[in-house]
PDB file of N, CA and C in Angstrom:
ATOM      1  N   UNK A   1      30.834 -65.506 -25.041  1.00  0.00           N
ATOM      2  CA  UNK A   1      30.210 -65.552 -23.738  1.00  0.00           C
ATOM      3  C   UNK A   1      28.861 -64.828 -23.757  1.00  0.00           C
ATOM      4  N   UNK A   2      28.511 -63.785 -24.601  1.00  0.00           N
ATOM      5  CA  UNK A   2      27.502 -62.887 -24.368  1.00  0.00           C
ATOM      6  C   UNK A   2      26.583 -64.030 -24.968  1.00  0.00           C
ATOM      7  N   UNK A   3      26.776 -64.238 -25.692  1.00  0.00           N
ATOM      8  CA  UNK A   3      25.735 -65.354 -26.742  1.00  0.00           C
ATOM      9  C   UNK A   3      25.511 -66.258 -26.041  1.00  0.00           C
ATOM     10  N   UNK A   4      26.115 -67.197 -25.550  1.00  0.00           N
ATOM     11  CA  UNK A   4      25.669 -68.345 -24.625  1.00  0.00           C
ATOM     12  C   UNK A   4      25.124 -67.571 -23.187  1.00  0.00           C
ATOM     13  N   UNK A   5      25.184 -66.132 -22.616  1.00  0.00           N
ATOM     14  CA  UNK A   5      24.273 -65.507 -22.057  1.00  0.00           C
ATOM     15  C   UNK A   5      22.707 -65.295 -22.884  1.00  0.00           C
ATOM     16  N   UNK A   6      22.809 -64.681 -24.118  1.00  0.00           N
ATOM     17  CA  UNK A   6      21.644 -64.184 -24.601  1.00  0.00           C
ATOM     18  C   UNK A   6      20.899 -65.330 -25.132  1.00  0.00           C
ATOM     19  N   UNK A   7      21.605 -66.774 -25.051  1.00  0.00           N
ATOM     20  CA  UNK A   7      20.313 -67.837 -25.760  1.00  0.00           C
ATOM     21  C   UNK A   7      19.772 -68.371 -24.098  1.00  0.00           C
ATOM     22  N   UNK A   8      20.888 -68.416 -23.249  1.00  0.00           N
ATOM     23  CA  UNK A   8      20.004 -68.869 -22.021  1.00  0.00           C
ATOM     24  C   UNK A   8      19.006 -67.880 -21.521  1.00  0.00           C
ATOM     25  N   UNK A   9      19.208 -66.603 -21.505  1.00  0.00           N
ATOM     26  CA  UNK A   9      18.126 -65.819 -21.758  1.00  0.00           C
ATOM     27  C   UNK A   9      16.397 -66.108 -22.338  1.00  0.00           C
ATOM     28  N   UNK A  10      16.944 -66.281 -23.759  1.00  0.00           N
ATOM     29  CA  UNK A  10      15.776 -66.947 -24.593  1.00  0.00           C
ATOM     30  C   UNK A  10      14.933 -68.340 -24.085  1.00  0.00           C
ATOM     31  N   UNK A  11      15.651 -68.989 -23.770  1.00  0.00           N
ATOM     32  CA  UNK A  11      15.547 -70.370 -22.962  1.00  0.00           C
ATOM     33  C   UNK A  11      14.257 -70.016 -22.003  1.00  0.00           C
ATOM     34  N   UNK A  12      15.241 -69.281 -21.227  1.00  0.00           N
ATOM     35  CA  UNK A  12      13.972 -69.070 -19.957  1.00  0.00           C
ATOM     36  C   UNK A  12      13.087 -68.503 -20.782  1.00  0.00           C
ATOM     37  N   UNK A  13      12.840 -67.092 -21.284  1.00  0.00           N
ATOM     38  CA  UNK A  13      11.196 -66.696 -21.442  1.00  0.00           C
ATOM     39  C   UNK A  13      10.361 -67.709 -22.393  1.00  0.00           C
ATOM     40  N   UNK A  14      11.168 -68.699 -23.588  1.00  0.00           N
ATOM     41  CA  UNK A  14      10.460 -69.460 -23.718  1.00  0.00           C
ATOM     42  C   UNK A  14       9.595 -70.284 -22.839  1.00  0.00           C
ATOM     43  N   UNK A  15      10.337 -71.203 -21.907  1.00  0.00           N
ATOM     44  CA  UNK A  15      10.100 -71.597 -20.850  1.00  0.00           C
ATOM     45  C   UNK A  15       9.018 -70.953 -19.614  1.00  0.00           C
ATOM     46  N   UNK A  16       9.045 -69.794 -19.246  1.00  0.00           N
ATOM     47  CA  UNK A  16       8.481 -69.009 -18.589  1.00  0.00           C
ATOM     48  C   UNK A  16       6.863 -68.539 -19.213  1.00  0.00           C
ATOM     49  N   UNK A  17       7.166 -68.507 -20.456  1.00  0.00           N
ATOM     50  CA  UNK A  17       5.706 -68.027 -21.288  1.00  0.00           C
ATOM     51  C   UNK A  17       4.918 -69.290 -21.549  1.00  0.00           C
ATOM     52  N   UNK A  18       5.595 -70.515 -21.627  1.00  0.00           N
ATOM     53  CA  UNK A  18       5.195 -71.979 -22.034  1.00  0.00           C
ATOM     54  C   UNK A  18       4.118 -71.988 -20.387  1.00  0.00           C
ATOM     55  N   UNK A  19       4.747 -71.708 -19.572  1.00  0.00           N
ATOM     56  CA  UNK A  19       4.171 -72.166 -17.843  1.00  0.00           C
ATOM     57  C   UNK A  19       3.064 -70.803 -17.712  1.00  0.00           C
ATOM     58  N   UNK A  20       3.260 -69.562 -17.981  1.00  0.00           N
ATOM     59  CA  UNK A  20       2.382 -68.421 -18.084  1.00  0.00           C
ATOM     60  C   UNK A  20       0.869 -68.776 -18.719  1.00  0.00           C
ATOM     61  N   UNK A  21       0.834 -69.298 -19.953  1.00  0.00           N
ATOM     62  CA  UNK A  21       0.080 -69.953 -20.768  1.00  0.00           C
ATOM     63  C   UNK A  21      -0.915 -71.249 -20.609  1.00  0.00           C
ATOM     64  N   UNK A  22      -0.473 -71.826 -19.326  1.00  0.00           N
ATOM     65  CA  UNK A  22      -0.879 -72.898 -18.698  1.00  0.00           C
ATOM     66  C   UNK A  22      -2.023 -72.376 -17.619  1.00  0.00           C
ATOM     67  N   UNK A  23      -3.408 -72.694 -18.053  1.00  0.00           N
ATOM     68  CA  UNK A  23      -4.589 -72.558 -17.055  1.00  0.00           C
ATOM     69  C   UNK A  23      -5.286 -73.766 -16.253  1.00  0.00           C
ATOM     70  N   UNK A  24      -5.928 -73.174 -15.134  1.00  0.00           N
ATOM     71  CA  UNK A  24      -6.264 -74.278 -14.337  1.00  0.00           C
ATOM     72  C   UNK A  24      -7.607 -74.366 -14.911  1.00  0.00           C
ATOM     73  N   UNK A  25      -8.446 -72.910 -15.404  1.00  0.00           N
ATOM     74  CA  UNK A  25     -10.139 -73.040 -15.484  1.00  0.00           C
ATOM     75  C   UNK A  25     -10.091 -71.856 -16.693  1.00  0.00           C
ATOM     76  N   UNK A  26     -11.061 -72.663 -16.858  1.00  0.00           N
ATOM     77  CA  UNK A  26     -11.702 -71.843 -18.397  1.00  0.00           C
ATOM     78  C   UNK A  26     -12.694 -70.534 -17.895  1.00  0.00           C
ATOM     79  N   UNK A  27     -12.567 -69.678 -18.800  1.00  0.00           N
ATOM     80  CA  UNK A  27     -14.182 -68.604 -18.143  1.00  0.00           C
ATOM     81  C   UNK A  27     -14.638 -68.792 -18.108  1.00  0.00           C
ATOM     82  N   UNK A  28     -15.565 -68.225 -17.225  1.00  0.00           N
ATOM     83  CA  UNK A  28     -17.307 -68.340 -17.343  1.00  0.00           C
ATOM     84  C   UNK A  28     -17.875 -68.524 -18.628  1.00  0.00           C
ATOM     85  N   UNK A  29     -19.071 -69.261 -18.606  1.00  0.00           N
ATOM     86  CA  UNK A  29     -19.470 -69.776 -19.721  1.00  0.00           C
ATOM     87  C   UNK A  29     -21.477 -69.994 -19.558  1.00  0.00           C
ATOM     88  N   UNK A  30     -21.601 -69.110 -20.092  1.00  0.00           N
ATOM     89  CA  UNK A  30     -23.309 -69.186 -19.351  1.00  0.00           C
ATOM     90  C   UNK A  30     -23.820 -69.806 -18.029  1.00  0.00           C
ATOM     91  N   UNK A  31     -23.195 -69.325 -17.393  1.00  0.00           N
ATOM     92  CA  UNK A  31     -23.133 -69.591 -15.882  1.00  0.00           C
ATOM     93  C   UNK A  31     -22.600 -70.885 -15.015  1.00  0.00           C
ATOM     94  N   UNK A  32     -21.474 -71.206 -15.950  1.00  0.00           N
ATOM     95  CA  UNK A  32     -20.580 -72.765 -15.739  1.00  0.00           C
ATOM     96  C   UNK A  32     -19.643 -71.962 -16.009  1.00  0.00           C
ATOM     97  N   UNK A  33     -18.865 -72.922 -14.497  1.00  0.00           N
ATOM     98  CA  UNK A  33     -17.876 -72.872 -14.184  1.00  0.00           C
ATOM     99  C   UNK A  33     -16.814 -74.095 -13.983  1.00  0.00           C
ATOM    100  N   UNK A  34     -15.484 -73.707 -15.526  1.00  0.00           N
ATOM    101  CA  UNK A  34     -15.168 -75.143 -15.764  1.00  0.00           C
ATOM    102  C   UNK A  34     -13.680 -75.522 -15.439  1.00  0.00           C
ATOM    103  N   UNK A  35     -13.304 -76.382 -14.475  1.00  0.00           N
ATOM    104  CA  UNK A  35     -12.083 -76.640 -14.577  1.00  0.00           C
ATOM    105  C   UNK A  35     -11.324 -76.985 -15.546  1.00  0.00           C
ATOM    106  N   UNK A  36     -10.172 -77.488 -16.049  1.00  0.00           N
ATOM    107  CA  UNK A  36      -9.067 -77.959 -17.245  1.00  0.00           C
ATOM    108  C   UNK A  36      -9.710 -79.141 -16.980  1.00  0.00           C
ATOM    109  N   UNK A  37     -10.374 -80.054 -18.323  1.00  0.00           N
ATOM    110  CA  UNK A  37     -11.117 -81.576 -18.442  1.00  0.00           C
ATOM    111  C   UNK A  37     -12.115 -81.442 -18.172  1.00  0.00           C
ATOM    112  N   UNK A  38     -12.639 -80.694 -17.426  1.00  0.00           N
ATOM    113  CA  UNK A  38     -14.267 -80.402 -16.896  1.00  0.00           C
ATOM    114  C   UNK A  38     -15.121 -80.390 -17.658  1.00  0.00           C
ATOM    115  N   UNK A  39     -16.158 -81.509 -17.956  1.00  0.00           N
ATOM    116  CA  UNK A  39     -17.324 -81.042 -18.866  1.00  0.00           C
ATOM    117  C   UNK A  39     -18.588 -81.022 -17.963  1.00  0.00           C
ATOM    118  N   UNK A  40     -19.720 -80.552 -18.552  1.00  0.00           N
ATOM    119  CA  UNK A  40     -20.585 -80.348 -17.806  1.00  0.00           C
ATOM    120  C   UNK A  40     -21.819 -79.441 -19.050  1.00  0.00           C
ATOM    121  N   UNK A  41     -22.809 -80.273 -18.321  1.00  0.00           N
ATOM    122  CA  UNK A  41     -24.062 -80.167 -19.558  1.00  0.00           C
ATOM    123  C   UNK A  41     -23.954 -78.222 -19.239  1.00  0.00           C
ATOM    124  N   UNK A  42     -24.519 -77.540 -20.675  1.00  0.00           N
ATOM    125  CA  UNK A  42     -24.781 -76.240 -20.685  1.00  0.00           C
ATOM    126  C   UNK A  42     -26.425 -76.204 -20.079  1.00  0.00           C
ATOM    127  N   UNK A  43     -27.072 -75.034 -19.719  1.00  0.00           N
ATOM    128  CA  UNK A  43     -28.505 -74.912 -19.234  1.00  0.00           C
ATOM    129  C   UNK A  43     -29.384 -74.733 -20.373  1.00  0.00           C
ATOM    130  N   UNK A  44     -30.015 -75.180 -20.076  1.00  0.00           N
ATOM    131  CA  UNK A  44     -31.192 -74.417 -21.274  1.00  0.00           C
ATOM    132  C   UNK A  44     -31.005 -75.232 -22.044  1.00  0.00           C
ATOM    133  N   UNK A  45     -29.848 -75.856 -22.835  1.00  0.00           N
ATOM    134  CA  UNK A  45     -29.645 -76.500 -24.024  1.00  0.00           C
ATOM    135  C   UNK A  45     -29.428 -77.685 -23.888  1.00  0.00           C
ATOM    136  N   UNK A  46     -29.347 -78.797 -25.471  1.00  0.00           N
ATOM    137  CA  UNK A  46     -29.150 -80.084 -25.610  1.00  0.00           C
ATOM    138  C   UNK A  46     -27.596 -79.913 -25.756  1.00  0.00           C
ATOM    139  N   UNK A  47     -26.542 -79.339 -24.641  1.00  0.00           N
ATOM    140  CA  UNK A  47     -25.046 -79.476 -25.153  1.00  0.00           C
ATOM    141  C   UNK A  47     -24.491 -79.764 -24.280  1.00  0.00           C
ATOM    142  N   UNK A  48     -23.106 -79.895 -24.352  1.00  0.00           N
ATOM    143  CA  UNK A  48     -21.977 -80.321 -22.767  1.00  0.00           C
ATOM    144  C   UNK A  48     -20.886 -79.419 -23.333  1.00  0.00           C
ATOM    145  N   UNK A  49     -20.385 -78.628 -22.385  1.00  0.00           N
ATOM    146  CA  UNK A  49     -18.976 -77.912 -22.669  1.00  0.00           C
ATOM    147  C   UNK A  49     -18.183 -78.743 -21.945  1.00  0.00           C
ATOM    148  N   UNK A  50     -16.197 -78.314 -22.173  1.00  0.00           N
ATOM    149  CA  UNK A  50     -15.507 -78.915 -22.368  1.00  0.00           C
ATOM    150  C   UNK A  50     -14.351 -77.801 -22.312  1.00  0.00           C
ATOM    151  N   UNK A  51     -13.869 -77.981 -20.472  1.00  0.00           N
ATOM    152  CA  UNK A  51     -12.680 -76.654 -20.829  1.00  0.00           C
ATOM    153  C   UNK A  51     -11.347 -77.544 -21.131  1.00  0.00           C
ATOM    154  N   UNK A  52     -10.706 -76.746 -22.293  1.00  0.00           N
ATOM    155  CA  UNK A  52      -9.342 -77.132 -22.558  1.00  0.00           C
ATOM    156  C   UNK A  52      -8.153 -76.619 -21.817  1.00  0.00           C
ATOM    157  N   UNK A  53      -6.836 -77.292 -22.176  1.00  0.00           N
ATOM    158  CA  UNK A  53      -6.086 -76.815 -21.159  1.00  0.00           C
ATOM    159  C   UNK A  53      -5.349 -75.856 -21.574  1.00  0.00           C
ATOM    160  N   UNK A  54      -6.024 -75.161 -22.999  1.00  0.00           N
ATOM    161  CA  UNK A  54      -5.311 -73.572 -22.954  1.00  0.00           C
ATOM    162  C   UNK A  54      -6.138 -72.741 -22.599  1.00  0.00           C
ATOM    163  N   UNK A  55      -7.374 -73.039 -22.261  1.00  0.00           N
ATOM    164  CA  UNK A  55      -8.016 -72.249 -21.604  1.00  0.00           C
ATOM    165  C   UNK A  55      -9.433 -71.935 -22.696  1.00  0.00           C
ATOM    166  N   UNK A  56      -9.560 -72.829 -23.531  1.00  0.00           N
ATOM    167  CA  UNK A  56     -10.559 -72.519 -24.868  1.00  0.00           C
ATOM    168  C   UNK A  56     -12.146 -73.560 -24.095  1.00  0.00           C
ATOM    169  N   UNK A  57     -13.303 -73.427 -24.829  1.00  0.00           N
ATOM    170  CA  UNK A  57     -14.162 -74.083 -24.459  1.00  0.00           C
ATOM    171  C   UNK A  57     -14.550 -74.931 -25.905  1.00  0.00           C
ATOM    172  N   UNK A  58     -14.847 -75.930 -25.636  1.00  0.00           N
ATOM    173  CA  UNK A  58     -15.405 -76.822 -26.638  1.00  0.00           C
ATOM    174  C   UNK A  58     -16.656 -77.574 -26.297  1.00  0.00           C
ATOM    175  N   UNK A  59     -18.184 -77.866 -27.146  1.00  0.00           N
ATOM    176  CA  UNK A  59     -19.295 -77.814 -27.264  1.00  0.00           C
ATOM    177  C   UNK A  59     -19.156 -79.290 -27.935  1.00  0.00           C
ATOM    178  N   UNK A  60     -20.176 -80.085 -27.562  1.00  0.00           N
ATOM    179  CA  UNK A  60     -20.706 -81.388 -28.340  1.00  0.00           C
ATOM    180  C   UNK A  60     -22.006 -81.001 -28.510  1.00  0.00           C
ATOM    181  N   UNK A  61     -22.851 -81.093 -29.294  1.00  0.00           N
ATOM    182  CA  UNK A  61     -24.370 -81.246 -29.439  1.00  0.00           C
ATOM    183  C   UNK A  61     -25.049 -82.672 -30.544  1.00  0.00           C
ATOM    184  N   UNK A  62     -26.190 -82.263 -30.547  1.00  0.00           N
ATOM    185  CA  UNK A  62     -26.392 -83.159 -30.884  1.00  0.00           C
ATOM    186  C   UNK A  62     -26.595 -83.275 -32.917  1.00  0.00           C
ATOM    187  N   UNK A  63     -26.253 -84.394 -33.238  1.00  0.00           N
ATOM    188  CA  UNK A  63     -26.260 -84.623 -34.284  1.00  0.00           C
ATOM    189  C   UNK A  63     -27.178 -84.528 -35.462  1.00  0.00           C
ATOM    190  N   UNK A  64     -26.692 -83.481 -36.622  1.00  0.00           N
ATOM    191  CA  UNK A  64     -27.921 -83.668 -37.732  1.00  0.00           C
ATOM    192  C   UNK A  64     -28.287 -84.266 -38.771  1.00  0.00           C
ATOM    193  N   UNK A  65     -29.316 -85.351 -38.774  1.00  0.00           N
ATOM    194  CA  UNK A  65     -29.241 -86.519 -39.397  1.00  0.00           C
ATOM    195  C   UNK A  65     -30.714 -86.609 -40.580  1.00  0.00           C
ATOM    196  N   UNK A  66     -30.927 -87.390 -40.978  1.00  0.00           N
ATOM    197  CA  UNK A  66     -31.681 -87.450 -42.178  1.00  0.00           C
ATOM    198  C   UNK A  66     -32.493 -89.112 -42.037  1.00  0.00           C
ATOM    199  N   UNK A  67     -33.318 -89.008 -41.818  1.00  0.00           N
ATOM    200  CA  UNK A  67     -34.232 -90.857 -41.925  1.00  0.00           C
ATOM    201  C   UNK A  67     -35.324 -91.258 -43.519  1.00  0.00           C
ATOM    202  N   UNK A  68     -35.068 -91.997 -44.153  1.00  0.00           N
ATOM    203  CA  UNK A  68     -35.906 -92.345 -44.911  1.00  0.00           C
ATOM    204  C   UNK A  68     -36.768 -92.971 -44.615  1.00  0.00           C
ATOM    205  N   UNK A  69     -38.327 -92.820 -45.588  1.00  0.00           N
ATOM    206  CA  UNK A  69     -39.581 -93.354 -44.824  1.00  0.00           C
ATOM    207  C   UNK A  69     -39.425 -94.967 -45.061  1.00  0.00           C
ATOM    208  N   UNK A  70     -39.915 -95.702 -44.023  1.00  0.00           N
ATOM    209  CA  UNK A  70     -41.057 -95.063 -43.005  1.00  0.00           C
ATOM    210  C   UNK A  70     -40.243 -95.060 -41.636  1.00  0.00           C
ATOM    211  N   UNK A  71     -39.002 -95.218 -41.555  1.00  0.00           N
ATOM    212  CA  UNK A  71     -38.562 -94.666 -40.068  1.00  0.00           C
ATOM    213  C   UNK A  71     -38.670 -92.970 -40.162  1.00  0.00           C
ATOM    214  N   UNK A  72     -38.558 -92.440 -38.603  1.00  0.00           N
ATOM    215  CA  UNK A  72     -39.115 -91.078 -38.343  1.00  0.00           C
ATOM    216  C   UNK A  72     -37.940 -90.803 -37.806  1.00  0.00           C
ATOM    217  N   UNK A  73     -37.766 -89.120 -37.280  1.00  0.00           N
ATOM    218  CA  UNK A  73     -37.044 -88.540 -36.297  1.00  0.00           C
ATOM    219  C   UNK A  73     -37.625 -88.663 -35.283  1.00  0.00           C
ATOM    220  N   UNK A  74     -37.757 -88.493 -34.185  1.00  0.00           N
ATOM    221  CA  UNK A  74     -38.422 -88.626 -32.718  1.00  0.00           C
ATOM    222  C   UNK A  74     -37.556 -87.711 -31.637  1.00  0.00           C
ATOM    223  N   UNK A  75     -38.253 -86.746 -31.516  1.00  0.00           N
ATOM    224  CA  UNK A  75     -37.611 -85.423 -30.298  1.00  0.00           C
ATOM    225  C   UNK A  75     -36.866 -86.459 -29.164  1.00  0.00           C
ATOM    226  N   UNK A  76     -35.886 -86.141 -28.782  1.00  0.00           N
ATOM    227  CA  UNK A  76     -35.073 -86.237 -27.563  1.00  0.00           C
ATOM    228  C   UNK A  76     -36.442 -86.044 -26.329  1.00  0.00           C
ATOM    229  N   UNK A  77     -35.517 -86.344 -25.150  1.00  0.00           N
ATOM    230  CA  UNK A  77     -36.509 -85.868 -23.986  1.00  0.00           C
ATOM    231  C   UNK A  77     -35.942 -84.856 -23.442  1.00  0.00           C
ATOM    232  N   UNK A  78     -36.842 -83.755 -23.720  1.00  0.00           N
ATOM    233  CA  UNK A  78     -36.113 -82.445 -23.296  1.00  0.00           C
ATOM    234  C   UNK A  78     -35.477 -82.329 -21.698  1.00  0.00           C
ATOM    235  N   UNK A  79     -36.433 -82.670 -20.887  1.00  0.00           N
ATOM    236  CA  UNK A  79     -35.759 -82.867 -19.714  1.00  0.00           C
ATOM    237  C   UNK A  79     -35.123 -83.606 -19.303  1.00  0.00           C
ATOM    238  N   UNK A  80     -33.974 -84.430 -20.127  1.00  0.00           N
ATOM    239  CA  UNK A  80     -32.946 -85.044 -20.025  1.00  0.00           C
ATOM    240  C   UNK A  80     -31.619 -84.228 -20.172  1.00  0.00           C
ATOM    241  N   UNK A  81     -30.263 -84.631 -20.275  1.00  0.00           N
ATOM    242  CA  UNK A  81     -29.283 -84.265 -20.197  1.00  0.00           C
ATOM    243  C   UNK A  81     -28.935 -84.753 -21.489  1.00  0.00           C
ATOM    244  N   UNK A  82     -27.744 -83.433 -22.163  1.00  0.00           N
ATOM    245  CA  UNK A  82     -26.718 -84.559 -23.573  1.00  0.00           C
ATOM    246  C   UNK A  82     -26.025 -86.162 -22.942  1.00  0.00           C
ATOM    247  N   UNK A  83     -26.418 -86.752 -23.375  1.00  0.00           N
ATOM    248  CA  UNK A  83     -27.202 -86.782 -25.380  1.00  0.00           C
ATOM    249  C   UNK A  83     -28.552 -87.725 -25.529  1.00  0.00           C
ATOM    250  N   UNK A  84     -28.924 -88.066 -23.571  1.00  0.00           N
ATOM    251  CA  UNK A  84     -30.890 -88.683 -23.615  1.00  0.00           C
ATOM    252  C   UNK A  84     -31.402 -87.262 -24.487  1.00  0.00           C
ATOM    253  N   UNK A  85     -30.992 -85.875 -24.211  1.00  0.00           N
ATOM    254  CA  UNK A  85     -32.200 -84.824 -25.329  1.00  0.00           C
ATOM    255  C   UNK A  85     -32.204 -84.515 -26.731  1.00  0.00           C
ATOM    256  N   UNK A  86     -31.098 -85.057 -27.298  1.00  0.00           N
ATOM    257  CA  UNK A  86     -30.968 -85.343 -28.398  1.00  0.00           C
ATOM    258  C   UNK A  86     -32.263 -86.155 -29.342  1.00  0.00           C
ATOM    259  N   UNK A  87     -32.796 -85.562 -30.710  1.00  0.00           N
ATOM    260  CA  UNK A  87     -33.562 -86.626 -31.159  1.00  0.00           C
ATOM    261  C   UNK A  87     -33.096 -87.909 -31.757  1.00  0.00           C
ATOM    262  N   UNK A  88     -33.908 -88.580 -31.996  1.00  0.00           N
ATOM    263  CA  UNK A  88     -33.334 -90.275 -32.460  1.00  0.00           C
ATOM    264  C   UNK A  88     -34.227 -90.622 -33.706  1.00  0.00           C
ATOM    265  N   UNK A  89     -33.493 -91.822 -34.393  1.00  0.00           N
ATOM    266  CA  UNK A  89     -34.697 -92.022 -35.418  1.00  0.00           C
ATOM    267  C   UNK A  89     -35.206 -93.449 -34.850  1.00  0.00           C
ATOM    268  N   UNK A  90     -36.630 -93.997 -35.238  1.00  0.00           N
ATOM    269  CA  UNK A  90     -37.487 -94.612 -35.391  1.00  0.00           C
ATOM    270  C   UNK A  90     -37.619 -95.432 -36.458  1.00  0.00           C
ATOM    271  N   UNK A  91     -37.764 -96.799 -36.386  1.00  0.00           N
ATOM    272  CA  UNK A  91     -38.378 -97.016 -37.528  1.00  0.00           C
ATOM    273  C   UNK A  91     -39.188 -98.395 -36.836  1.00  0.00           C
ATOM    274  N   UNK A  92     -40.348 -98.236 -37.607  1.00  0.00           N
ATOM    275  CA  UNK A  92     -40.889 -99.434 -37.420  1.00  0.00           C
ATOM    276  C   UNK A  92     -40.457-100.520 -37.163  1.00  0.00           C
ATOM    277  N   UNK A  93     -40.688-101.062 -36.042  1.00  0.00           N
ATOM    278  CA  UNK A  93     -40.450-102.816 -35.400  1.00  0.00           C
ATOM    279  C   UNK A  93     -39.139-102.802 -34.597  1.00  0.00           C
ATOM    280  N   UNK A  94     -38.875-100.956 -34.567  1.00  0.00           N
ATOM    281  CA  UNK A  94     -37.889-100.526 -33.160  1.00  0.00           C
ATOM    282  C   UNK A  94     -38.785-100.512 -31.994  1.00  0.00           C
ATOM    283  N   UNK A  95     -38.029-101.751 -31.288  1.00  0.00           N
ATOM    284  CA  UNK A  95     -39.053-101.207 -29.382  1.00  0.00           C
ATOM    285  C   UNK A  95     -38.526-100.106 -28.815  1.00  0.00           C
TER     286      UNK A  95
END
Protein backbone atom coordinates (compact mmCIF):
# COMPACT_ATOMS: atom_id res chain seq x y z
CA UNK A 1 0.00 0.00 0.00
CA UNK A 2 2.76 2.53 0.89
CA UNK A 3 4.27 2.00 -2.61
CA UNK A 4 1.27 2.39 -4.68
CA UNK A 5 1.02 5.65 -2.25
CA UNK A 6 4.69 6.73 -2.95
CA UNK A 7 4.53 6.19 -6.96
CA UNK A 8 1.19 8.18 -7.06
CA UNK A 9 3.07 10.63 -5.24
CA UNK A 10 5.78 10.68 -7.98
CA UNK A 11 3.04 10.82 -10.61
CA UNK A 12 1.82 14.05 -9.47
CA UNK A 13 5.17 16.10 -9.07
CA UNK A 14 6.06 14.71 -12.33
CA UNK A 15 2.95 15.98 -13.61
CA UNK A 16 2.92 19.18 -11.58
CA UNK A 17 6.63 20.20 -12.67
CA UNK A 18 5.68 19.14 -16.47
CA UNK A 19 2.63 22.18 -16.06
CA UNK A 20 5.19 24.48 -13.73
CA UNK A 21 7.58 24.45 -16.75
CA UNK A 22 4.99 25.54 -19.20
CA UNK A 23 5.28 29.48 -20.19
CA UNK A 24 3.00 31.83 -21.75
CA UNK A 25 6.00 34.63 -22.74
CA UNK A 26 9.49 34.62 -23.15
CA UNK A 27 11.71 37.61 -21.45
CA UNK A 28 12.42 40.60 -22.45
CA UNK A 29 14.55 40.66 -25.25
CA UNK A 30 16.03 44.08 -26.40
CA UNK A 31 12.99 45.70 -25.81
CA UNK A 32 10.46 42.89 -27.32
CA UNK A 33 8.09 41.55 -25.80
CA UNK A 34 7.28 37.92 -26.90
CA UNK A 35 4.45 35.70 -26.48
CA UNK A 36 4.81 31.50 -26.89
CA UNK A 37 4.98 31.52 -31.22
CA UNK A 38 5.51 35.18 -31.27
CA UNK A 39 8.02 36.38 -33.69
CA UNK A 40 8.76 39.74 -34.32
CA UNK A 41 11.63 41.62 -36.18
CA UNK A 42 14.56 42.64 -33.43
CA UNK A 43 15.45 46.75 -33.63
CA UNK A 44 18.38 47.92 -34.94
CA UNK A 45 19.05 44.64 -36.70
CA UNK A 46 18.54 42.43 -39.93
CA UNK A 47 16.82 39.57 -37.43
CA UNK A 48 13.31 38.18 -36.16
CA UNK A 49 13.12 36.49 -32.71
CA UNK A 50 11.06 33.61 -31.91
CA UNK A 51 9.70 32.80 -28.31
CA UNK A 52 9.56 29.07 -27.63
CA UNK A 53 7.29 27.32 -25.53
CA UNK A 54 9.86 26.60 -22.84
CA UNK A 55 10.44 29.84 -22.61
CA UNK A 56 13.95 30.03 -24.81
CA UNK A 57 14.35 32.71 -27.68
CA UNK A 58 15.38 31.79 -31.13
CA UNK A 59 16.98 34.29 -33.91
CA UNK A 60 16.82 33.87 -37.87
CA UNK A 61 19.22 36.24 -39.69
CA UNK A 62 20.33 36.55 -42.61
CA UNK A 63 22.36 34.22 -44.64
CA UNK A 64 26.22 33.94 -45.43
CA UNK A 65 26.81 33.33 -48.88
CA UNK A 66 29.60 33.52 -51.48
CA UNK A 67 28.90 34.78 -55.49
CA UNK A 68 31.30 34.10 -58.27
CA UNK A 69 32.24 36.80 -60.78
CA UNK A 70 30.60 38.51 -62.47
CA UNK A 71 27.43 38.21 -60.26
CA UNK A 72 27.85 40.55 -57.02
CA UNK A 73 26.51 40.68 -53.40
CA UNK A 74 24.14 43.69 -53.22
CA UNK A 75 23.29 45.21 -49.51
CA UNK A 76 19.73 44.45 -48.37
CA UNK A 77 17.58 47.62 -47.83
CA UNK A 78 18.39 48.60 -44.55
CA UNK A 79 15.18 50.14 -43.86
CA UNK A 80 13.35 47.14 -44.52
CA UNK A 81 12.39 44.34 -42.22
CA UNK A 82 13.96 40.39 -42.14
CA UNK A 83 14.62 39.20 -44.71
CA UNK A 84 13.81 42.59 -47.58
CA UNK A 85 17.42 43.74 -45.30
CA UNK A 86 19.17 40.96 -45.94
CA UNK A 87 21.85 41.19 -48.91
CA UNK A 88 21.19 39.33 -52.24
CA UNK A 89 23.33 38.35 -55.09
CA UNK A 90 23.26 39.89 -58.57
CA UNK A 91 24.27 38.80 -61.56
CA UNK A 92 24.10 40.22 -64.75
CA UNK A 93 20.81 40.05 -66.94
CA UNK A 94 19.01 39.83 -63.26
CA UNK A 95 16.13 42.62 -63.44
Amino acid sequence: MMSKIFIFVICLSVIFANEAEKVSQCRTFRGLELKVGESKPVPGTCNIATCRDNGSITMKTCALFQVLPPCKIVDGDKTKLYPECCPKSWCPGDN
